[in-house]
PDB file of N, CA and C in Angstrom:
ATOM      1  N   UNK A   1     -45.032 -22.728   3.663  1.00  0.00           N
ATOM      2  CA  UNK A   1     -45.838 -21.995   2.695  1.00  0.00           C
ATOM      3  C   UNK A   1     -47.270 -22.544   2.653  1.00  0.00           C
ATOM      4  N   UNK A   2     -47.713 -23.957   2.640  1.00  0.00           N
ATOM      5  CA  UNK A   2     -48.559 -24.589   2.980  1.00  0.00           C
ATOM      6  C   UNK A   2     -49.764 -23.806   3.913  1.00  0.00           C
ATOM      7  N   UNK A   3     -48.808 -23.918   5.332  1.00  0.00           N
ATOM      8  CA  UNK A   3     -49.582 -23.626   6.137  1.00  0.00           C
ATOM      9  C   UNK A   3     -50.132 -22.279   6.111  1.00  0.00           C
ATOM     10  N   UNK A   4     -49.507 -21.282   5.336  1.00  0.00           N
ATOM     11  CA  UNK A   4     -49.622 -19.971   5.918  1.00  0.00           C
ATOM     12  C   UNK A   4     -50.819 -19.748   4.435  1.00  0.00           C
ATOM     13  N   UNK A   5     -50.954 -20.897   3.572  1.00  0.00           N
ATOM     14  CA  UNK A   5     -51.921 -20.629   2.845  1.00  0.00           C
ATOM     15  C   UNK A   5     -52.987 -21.048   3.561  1.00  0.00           C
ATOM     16  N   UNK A   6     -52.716 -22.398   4.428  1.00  0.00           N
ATOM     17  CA  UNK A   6     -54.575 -22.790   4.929  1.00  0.00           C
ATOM     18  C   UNK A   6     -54.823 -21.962   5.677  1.00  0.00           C
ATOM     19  N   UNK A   7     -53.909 -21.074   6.580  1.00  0.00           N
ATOM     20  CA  UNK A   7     -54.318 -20.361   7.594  1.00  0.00           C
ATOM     21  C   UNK A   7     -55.266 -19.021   6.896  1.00  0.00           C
ATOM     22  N   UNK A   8     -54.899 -18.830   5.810  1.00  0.00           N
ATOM     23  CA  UNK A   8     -55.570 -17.130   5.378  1.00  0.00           C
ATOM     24  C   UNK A   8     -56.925 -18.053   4.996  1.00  0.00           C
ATOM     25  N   UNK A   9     -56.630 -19.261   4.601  1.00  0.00           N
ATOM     26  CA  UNK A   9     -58.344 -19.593   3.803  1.00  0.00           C
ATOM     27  C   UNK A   9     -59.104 -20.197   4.724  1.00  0.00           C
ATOM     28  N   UNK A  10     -58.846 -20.193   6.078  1.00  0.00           N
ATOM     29  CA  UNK A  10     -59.125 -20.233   7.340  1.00  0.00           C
ATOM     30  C   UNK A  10     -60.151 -19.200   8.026  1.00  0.00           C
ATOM     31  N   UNK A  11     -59.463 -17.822   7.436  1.00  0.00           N
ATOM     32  CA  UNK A  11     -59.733 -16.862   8.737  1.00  0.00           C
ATOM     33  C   UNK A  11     -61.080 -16.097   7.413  1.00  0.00           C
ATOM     34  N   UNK A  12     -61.833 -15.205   7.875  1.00  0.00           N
ATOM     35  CA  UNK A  12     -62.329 -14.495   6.891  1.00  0.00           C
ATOM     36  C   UNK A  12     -61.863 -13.378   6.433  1.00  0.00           C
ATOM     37  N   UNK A  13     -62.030 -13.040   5.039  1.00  0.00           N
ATOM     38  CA  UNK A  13     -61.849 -12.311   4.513  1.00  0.00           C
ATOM     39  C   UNK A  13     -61.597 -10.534   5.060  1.00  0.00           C
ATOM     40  N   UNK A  14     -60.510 -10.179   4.825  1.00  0.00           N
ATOM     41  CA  UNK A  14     -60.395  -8.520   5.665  1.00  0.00           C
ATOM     42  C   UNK A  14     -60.983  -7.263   4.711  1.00  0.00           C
ATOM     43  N   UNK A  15     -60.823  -7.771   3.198  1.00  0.00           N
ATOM     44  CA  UNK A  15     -61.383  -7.354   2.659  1.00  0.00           C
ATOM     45  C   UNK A  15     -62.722  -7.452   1.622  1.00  0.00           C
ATOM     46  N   UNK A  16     -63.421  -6.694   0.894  1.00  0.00           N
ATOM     47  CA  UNK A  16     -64.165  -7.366   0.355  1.00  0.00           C
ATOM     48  C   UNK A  16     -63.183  -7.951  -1.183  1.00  0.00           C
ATOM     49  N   UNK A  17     -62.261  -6.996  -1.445  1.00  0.00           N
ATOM     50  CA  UNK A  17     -61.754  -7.205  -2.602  1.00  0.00           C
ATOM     51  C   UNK A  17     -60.819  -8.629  -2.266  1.00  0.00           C
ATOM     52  N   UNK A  18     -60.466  -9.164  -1.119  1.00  0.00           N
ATOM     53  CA  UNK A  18     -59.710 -10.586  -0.714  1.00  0.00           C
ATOM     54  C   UNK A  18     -61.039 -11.584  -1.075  1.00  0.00           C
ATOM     55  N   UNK A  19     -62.381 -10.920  -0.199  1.00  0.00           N
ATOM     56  CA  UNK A  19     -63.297 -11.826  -0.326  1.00  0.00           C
ATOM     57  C   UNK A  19     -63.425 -12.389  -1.799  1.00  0.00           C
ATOM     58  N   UNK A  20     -63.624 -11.353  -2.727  1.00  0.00           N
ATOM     59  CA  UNK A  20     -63.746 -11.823  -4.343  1.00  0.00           C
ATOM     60  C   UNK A  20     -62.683 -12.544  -4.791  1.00  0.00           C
ATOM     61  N   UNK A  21     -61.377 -12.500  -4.330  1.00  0.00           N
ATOM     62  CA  UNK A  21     -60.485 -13.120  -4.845  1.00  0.00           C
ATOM     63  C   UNK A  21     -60.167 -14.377  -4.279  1.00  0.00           C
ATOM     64  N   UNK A  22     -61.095 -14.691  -3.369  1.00  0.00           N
ATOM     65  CA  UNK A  22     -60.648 -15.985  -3.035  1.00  0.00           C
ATOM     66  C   UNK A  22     -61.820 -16.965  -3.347  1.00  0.00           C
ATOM     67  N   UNK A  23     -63.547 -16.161  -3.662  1.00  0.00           N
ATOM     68  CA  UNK A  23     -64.129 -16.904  -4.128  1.00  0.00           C
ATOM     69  C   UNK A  23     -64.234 -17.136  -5.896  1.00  0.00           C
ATOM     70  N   UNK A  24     -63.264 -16.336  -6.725  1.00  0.00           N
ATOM     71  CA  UNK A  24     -62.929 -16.340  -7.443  1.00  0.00           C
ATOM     72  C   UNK A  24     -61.844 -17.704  -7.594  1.00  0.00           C
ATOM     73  N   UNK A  25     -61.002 -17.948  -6.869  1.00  0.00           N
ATOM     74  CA  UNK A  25     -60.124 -18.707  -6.995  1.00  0.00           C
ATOM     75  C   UNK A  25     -60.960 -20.610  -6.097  1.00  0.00           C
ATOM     76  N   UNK A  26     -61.489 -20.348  -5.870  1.00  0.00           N
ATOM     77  CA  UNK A  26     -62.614 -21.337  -5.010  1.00  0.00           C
ATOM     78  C   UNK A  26     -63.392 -21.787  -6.547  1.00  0.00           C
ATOM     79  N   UNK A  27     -64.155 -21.106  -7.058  1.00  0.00           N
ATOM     80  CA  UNK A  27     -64.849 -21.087  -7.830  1.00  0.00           C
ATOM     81  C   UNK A  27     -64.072 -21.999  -9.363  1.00  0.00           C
ATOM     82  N   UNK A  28     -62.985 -21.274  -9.502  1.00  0.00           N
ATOM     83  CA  UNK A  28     -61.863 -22.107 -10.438  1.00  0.00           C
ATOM     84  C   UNK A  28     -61.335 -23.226 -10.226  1.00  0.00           C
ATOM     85  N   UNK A  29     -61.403 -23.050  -8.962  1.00  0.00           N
ATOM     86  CA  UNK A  29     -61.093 -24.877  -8.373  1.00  0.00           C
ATOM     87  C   UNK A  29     -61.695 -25.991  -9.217  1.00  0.00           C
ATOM     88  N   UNK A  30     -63.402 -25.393  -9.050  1.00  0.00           N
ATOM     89  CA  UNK A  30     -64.163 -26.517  -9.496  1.00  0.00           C
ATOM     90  C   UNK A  30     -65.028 -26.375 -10.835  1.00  0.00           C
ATOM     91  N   UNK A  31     -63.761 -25.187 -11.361  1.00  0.00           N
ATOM     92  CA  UNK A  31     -63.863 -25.237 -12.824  1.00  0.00           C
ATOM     93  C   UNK A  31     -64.976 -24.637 -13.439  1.00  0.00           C
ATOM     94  N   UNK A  32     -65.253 -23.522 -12.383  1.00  0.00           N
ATOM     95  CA  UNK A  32     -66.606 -22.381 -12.369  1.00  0.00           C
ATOM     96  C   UNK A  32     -66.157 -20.887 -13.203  1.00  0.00           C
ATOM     97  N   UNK A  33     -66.337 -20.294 -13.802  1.00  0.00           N
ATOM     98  CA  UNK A  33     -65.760 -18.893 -14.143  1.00  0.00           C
ATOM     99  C   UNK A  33     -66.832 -18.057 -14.200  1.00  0.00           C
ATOM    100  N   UNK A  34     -66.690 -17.038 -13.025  1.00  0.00           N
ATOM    101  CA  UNK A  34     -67.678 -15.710 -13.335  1.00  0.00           C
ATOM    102  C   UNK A  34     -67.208 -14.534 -14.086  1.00  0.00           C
ATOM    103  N   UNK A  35     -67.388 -14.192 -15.227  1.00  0.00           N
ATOM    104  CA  UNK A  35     -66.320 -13.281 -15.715  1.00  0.00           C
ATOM    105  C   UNK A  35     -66.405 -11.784 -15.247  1.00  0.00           C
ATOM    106  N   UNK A  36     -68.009 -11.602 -14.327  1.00  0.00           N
ATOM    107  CA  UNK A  36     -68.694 -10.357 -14.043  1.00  0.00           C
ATOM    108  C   UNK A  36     -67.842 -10.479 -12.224  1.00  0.00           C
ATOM    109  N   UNK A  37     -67.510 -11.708 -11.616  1.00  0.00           N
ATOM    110  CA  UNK A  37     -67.356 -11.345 -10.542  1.00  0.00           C
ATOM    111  C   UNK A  37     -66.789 -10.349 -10.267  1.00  0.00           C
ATOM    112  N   UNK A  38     -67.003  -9.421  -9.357  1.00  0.00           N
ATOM    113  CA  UNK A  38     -66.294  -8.074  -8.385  1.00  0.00           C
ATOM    114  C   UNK A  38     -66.963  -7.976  -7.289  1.00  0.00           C
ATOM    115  N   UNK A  39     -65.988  -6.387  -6.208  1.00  0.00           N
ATOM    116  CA  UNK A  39     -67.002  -5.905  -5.722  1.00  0.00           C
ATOM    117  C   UNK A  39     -67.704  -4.556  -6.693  1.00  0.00           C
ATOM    118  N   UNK A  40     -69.198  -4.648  -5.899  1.00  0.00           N
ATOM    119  CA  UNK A  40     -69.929  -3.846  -6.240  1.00  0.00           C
ATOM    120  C   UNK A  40     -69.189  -2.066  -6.018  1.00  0.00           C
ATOM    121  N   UNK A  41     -69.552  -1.553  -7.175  1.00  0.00           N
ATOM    122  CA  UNK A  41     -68.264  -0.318  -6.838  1.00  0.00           C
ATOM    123  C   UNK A  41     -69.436   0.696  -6.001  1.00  0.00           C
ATOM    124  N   UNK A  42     -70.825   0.305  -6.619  1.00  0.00           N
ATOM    125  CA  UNK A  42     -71.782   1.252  -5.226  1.00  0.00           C
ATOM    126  C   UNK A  42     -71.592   1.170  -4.042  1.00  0.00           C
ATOM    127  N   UNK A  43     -71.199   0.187  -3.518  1.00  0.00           N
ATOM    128  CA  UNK A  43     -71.390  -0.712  -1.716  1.00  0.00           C
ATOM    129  C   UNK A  43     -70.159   0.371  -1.120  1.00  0.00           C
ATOM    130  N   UNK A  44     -69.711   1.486  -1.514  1.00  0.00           N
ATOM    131  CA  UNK A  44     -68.859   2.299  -0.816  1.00  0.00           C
ATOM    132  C   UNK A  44     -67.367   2.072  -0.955  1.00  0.00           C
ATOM    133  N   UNK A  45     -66.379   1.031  -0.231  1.00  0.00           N
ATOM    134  CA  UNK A  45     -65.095   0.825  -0.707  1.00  0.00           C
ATOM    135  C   UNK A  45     -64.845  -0.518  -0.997  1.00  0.00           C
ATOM    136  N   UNK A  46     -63.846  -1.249  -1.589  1.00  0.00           N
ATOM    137  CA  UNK A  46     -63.301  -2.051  -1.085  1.00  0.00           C
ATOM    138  C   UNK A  46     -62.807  -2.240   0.307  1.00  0.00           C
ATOM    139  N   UNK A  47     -62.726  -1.449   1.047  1.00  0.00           N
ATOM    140  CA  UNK A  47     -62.005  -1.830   2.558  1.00  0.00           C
ATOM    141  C   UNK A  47     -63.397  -1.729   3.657  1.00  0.00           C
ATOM    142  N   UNK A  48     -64.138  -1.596   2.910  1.00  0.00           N
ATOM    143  CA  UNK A  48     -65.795  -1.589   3.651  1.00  0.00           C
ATOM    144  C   UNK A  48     -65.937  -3.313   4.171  1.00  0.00           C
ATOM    145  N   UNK A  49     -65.944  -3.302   5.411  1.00  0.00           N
ATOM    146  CA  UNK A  49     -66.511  -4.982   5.606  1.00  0.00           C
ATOM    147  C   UNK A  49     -67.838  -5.229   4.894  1.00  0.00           C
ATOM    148  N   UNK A  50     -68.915  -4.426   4.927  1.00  0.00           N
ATOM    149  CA  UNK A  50     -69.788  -4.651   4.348  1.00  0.00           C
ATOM    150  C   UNK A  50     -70.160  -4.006   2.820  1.00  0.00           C
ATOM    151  N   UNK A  51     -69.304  -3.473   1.994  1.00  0.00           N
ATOM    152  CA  UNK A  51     -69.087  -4.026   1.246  1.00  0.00           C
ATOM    153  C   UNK A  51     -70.035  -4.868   0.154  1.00  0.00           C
ATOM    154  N   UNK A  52     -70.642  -5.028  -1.038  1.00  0.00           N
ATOM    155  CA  UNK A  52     -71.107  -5.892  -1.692  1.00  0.00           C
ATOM    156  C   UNK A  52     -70.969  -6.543  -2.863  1.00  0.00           C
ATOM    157  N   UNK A  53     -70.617  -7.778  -2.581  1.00  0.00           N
ATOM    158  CA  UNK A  53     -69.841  -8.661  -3.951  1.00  0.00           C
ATOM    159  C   UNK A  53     -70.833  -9.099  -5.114  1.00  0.00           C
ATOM    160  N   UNK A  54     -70.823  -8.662  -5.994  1.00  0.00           N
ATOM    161  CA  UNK A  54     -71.542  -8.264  -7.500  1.00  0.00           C
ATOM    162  C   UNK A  54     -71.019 -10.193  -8.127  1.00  0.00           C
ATOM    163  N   UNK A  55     -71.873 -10.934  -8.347  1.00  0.00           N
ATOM    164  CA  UNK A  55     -71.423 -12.164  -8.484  1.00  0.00           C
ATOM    165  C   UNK A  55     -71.728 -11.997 -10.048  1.00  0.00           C
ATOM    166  N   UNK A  56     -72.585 -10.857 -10.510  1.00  0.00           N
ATOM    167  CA  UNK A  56     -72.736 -10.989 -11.854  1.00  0.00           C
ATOM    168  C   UNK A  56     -73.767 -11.839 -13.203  1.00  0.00           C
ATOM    169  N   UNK A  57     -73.370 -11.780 -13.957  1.00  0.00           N
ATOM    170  CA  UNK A  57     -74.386 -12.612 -14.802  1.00  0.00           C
ATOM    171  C   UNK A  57     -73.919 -13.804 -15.128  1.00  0.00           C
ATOM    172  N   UNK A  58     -74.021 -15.233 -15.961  1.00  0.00           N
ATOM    173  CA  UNK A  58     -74.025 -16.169 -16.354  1.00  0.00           C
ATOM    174  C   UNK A  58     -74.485 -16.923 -16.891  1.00  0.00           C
ATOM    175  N   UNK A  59     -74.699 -17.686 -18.028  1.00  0.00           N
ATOM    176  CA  UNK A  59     -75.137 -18.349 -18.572  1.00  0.00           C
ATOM    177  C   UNK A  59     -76.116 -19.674 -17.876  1.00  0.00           C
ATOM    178  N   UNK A  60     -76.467 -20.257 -18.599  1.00  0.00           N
ATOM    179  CA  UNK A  60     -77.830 -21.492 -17.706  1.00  0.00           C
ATOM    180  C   UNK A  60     -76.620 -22.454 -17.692  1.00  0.00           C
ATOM    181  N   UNK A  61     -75.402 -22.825 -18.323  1.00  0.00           N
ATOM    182  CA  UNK A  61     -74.606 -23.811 -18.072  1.00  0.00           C
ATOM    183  C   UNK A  61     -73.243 -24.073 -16.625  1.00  0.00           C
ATOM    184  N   UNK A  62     -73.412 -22.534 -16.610  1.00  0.00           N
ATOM    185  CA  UNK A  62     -72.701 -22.242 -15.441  1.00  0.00           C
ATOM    186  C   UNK A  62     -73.052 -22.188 -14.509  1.00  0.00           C
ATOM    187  N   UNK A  63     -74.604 -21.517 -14.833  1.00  0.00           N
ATOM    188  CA  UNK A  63     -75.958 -21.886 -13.115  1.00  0.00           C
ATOM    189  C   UNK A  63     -75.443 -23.109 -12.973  1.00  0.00           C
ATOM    190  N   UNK A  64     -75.844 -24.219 -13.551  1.00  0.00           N
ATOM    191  CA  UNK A  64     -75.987 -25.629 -13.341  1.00  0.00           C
ATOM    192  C   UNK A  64     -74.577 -26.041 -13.020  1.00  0.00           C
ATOM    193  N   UNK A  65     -73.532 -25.435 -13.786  1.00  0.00           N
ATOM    194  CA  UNK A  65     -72.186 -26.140 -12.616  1.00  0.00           C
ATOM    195  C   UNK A  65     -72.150 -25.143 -11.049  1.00  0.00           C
ATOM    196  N   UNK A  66     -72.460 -24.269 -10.978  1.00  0.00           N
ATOM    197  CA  UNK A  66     -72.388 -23.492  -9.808  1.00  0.00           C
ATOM    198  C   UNK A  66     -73.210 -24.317  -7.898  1.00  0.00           C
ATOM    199  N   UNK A  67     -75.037 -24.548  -9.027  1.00  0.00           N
ATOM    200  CA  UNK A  67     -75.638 -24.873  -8.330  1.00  0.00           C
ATOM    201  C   UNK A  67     -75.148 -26.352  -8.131  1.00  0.00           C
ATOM    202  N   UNK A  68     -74.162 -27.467  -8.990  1.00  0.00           N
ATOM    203  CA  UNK A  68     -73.752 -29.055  -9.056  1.00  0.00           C
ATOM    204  C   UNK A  68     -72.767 -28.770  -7.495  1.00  0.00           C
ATOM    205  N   UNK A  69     -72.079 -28.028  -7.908  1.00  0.00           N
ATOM    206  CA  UNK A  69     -70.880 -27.810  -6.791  1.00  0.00           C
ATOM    207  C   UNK A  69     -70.988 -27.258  -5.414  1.00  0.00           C
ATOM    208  N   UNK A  70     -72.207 -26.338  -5.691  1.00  0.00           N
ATOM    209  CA  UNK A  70     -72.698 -26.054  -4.642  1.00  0.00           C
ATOM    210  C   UNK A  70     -73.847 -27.308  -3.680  1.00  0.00           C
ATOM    211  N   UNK A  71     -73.973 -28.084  -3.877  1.00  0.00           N
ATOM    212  CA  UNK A  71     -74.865 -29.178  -3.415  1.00  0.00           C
ATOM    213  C   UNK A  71     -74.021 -30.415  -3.285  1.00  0.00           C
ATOM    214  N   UNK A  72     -72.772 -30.259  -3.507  1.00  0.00           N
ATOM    215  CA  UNK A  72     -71.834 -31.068  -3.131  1.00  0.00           C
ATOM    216  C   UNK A  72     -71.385 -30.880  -1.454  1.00  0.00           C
ATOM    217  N   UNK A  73     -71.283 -29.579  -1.036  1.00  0.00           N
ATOM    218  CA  UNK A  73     -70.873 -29.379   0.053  1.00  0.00           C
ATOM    219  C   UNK A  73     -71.651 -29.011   0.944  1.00  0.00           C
ATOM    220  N   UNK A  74     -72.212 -29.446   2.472  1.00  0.00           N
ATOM    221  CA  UNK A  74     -72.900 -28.906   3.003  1.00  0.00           C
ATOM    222  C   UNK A  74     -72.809 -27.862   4.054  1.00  0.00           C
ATOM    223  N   UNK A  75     -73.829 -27.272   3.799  1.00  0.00           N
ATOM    224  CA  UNK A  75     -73.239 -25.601   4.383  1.00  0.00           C
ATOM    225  C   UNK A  75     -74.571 -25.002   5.618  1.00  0.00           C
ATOM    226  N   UNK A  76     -74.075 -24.670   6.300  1.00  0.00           N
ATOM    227  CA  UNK A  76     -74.947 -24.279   7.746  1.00  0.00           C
ATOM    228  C   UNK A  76     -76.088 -23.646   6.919  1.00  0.00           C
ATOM    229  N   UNK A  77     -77.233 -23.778   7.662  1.00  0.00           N
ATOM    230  CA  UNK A  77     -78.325 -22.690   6.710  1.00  0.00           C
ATOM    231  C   UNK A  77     -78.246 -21.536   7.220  1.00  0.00           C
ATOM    232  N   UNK A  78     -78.973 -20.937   6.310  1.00  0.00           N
ATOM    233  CA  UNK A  78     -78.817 -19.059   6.621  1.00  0.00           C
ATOM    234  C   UNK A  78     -79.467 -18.826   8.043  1.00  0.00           C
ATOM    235  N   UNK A  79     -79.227 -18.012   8.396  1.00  0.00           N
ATOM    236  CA  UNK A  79     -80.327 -17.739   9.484  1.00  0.00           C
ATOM    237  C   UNK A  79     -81.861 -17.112   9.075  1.00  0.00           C
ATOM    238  N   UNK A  80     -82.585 -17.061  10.081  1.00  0.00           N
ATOM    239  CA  UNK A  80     -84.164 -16.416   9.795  1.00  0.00           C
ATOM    240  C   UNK A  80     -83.776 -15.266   9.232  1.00  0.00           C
ATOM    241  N   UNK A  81     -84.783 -14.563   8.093  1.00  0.00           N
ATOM    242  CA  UNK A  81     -84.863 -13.549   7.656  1.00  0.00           C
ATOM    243  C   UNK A  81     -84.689 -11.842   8.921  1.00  0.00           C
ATOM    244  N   UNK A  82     -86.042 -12.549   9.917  1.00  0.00           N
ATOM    245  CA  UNK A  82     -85.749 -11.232  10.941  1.00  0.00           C
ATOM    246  C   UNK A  82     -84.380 -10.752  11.738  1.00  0.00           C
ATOM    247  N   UNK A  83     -83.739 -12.127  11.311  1.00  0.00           N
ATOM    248  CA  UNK A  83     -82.082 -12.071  12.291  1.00  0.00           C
ATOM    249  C   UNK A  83     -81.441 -11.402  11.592  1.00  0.00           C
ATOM    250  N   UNK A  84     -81.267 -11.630  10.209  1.00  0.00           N
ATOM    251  CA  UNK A  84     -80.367 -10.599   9.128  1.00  0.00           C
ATOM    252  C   UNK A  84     -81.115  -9.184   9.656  1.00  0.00           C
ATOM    253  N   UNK A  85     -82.488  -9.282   9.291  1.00  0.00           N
ATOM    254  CA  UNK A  85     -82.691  -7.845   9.384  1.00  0.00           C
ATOM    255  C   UNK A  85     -82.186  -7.055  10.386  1.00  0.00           C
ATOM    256  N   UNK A  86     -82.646  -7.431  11.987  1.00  0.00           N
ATOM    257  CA  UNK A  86     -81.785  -7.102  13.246  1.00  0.00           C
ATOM    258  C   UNK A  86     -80.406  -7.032  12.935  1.00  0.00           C
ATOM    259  N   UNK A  87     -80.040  -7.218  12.932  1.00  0.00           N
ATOM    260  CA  UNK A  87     -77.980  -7.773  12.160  1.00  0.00           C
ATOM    261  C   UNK A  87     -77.881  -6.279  11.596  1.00  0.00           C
ATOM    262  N   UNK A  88     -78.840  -6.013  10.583  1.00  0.00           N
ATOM    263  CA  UNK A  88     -78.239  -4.666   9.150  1.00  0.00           C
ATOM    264  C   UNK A  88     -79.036  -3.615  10.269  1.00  0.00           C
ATOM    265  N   UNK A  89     -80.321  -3.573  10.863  1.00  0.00           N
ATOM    266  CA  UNK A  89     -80.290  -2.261  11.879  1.00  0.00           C
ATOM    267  C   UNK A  89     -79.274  -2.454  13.039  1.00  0.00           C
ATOM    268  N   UNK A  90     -79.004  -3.091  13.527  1.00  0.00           N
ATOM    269  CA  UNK A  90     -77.823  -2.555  14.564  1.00  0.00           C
ATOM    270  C   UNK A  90     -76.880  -2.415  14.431  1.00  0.00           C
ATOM    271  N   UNK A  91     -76.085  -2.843  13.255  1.00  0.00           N
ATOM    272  CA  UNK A  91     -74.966  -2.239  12.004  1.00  0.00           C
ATOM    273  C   UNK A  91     -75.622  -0.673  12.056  1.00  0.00           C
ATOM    274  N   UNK A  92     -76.593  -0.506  11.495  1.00  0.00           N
ATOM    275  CA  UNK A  92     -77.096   0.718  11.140  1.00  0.00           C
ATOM    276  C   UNK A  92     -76.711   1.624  11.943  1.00  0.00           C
ATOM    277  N   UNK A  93     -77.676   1.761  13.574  1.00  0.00           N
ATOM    278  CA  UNK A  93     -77.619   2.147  14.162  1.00  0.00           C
ATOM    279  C   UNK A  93     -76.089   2.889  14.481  1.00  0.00           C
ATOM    280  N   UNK A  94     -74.922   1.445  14.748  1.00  0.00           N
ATOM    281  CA  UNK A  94     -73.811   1.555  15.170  1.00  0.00           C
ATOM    282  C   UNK A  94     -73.168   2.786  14.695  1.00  0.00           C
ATOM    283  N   UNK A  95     -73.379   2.651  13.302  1.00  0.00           N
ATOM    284  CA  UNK A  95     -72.573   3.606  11.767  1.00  0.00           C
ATOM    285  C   UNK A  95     -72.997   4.745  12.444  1.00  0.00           C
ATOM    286  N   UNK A  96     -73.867   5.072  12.685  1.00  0.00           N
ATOM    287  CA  UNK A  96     -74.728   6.485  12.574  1.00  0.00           C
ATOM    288  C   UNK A  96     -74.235   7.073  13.942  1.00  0.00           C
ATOM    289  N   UNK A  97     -74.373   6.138  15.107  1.00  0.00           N
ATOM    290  CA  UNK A  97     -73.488   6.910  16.373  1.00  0.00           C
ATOM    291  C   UNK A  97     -71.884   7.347  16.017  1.00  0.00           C
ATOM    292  N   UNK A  98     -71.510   6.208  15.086  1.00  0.00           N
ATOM    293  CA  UNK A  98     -70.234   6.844  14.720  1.00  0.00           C
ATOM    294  C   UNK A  98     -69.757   7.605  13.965  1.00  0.00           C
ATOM    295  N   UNK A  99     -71.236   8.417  13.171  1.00  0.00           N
ATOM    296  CA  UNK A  99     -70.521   9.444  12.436  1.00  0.00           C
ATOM    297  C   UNK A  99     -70.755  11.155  12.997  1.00  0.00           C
ATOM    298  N   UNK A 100     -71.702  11.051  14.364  1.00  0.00           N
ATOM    299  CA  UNK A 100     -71.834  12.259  14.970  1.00  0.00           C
ATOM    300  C   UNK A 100     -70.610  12.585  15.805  1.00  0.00           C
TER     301      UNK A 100
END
């Protein structure tokens, strides 16, 4: 049972609605509560990979445990701004050949 839990918190998320529920449950770990977390019900479906997770509002006490916990762990940096952008047009692009 173990394993077949590290393995899902392993792989990424299939959905966006898994995605929220596991950074929901991540988040409780370290004793964080977003009460607004979801997905965004505009971003199209839940079964949308892209998809957008609505992290919501919060208080200045919860910033500060969010941002404590978050600076605990170190995390690859984002990439350059122009790379995302390239990234969401050739997504774009892709969508659009696939809906003719």
């Amino acid at each position: 049972m173990e394993t077949a839990k590290k393995d899902m918190d392993e792989r990424p998320a299939r959905t966006a609605g898994e995605a929220v529920e596991r950074l929901r449950a991540a988040l409780c770990g370290v004793g964080i509560v977003l009460p607004s977390l979801r997905v965004d019900p505009l971003s199209v479906s839940d079964e949308d990979p892209y998809a957008l997770v609505d992290l919501g509002r919060c208080n200045l006490t919860v910033a500060s445990r969010l941002a404590a916990a978050l600076n605990r762990v170190p995390v690859e940096p984002a990439p350059p701004e122009e790379v995302l952008r390239e990234r969401v047009r050739r997504l774009n692009r892709e969508s659009v050949r696939g809906v003719t």
